[in-house]
Protein backbone atom coordinates (compact mmCIF):
# COMPACT_ATOMS: atom_id res chain seq x y z
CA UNK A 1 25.61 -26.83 -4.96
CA UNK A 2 25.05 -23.63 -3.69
CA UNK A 3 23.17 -20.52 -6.38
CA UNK A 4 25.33 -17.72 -7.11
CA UNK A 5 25.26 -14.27 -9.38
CA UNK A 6 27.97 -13.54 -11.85
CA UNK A 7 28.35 -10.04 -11.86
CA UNK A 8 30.18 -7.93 -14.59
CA UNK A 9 32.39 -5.06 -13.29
CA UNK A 10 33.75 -4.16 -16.19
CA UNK A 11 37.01 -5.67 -16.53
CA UNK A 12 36.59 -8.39 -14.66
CA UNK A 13 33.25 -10.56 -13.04
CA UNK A 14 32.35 -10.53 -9.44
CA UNK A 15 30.80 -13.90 -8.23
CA UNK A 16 28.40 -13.87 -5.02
CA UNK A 17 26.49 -16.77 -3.39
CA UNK A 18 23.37 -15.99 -2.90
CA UNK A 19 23.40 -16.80 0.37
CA UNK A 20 26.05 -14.06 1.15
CA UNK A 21 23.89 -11.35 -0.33
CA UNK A 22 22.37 -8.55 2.60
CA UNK A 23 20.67 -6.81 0.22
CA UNK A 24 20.33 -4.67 -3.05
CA UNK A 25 20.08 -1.29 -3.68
CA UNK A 26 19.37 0.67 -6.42
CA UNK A 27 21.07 3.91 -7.71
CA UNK A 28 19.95 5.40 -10.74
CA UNK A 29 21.26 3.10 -13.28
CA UNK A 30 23.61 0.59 -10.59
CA UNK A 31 22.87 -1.56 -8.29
CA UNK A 32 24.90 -1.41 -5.10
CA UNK A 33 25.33 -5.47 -3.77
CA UNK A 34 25.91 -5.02 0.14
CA UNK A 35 27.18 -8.87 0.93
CA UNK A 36 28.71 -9.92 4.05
CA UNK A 37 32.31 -9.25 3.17
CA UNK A 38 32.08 -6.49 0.55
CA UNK A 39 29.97 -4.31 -1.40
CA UNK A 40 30.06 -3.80 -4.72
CA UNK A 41 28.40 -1.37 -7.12
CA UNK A 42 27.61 -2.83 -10.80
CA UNK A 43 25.87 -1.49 -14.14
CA UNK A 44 22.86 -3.19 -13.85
CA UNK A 45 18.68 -2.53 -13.91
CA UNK A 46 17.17 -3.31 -10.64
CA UNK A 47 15.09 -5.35 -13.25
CA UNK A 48 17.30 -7.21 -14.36
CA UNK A 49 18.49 -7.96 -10.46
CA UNK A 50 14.47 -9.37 -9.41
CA UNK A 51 14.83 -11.61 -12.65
CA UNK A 52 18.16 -13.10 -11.42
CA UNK A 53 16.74 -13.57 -8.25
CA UNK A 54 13.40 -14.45 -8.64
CA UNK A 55 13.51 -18.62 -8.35
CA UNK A 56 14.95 -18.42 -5.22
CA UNK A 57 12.12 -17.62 -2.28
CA UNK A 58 14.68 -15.98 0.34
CA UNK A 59 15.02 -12.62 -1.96
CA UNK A 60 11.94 -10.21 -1.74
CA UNK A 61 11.96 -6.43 -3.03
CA UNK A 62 10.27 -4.58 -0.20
CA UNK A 63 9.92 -1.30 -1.26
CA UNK A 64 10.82 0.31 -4.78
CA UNK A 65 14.92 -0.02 -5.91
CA UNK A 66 15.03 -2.23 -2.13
CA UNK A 67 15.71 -6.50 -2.94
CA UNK A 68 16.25 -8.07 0.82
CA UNK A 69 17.39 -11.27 1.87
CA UNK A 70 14.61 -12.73 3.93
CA UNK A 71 17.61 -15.21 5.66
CA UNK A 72 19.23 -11.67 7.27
CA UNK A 73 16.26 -10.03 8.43
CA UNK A 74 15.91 -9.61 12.17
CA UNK A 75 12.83 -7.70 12.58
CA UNK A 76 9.65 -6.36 10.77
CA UNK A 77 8.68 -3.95 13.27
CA UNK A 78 9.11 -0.38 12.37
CA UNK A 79 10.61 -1.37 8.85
CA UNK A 80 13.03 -4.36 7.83
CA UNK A 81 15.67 -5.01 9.70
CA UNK A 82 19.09 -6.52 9.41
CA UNK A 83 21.57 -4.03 10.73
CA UNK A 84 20.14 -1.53 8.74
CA UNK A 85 16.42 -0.23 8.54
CA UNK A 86 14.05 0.10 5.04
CA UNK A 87 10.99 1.50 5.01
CA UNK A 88 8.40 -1.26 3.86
CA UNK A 89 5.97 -0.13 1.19
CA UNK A 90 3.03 0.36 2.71
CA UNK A 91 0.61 -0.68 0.04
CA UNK A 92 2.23 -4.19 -0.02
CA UNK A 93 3.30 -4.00 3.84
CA UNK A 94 0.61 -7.17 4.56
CA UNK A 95 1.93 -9.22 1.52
CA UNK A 96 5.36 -8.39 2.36
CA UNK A 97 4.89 -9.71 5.89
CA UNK A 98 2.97 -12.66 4.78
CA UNK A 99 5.78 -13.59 2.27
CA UNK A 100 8.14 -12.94 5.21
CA UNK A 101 6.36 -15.46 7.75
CA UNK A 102 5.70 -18.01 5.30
CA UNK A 103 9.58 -18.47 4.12
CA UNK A 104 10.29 -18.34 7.72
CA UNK A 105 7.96 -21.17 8.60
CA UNK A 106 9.32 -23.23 5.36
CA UNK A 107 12.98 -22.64 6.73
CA UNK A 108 12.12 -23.93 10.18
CA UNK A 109 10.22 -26.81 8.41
CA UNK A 110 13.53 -27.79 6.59
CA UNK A 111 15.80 -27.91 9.71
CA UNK A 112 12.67 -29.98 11.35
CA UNK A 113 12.67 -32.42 8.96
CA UNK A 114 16.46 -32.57 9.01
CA UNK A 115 16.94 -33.11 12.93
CA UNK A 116 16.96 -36.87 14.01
CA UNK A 117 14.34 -38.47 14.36
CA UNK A 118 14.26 -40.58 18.55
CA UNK A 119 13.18 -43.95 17.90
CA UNK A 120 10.47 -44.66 19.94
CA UNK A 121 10.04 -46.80 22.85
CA UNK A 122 7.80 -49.60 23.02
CA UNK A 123 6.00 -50.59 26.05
């Protein structure tokens, strides 16, 4: 079963899986979720957001009030990438990119492991 947020927007709660979340913004005291098929923007500390998040590796905050799905990014080259560009904070730029390999590596370890395995031949 897939992770998801619960989100309260007042009058009603917004559900998004995790794995549909871009990124996070923040904006003085909101949070703007940019998903794939909306964005929404919700009373909430940017805080609070990195504690939600914070079991599941693909979400890193890259700069201050900036939470990125590691799963969308395209590039690390001037800045994180994913349709839109963030500056990286460049204090943490290293860790950020080591984080960033490593989950990559993990991911392509998982569909590895779950590809078929050729029985071999015997001679």
């Amino acid at each position: 079963i897939e992770s998801y947020l619960a989100l309260d927007a007042g009058k009603y709660t917004i559900y998004f899986l995790h794995s549909e979340i871009l990124y996070i913004t923040a904006e003085a005291n909101y949070c703007v979720v940019h998903a794939k098929e909306e964005t929404c923007r919700v009373r909430i500390t940017f805080q609070k957001f990195e504690e939600m998040l914070a079991e599941d590796t693909r979400f890193c905050t890259i700069n201050r009030g900036i939470l990125v799905n590691l799963d969308e990014i395209t590039s690390m080259q001037n800045g994180i990438s994913n349709g839109e560009t963030f500056p990286i904070n460049a204090r943490r730029k290293s860790e950020i990119q080591d984080v960033f390999t490593k989950y990559r590596f993990m991911q392509r370890r998982k569909r590895l492991a779950q590809m078929p395995q050729a029985p071999l031949e015997e001679s």
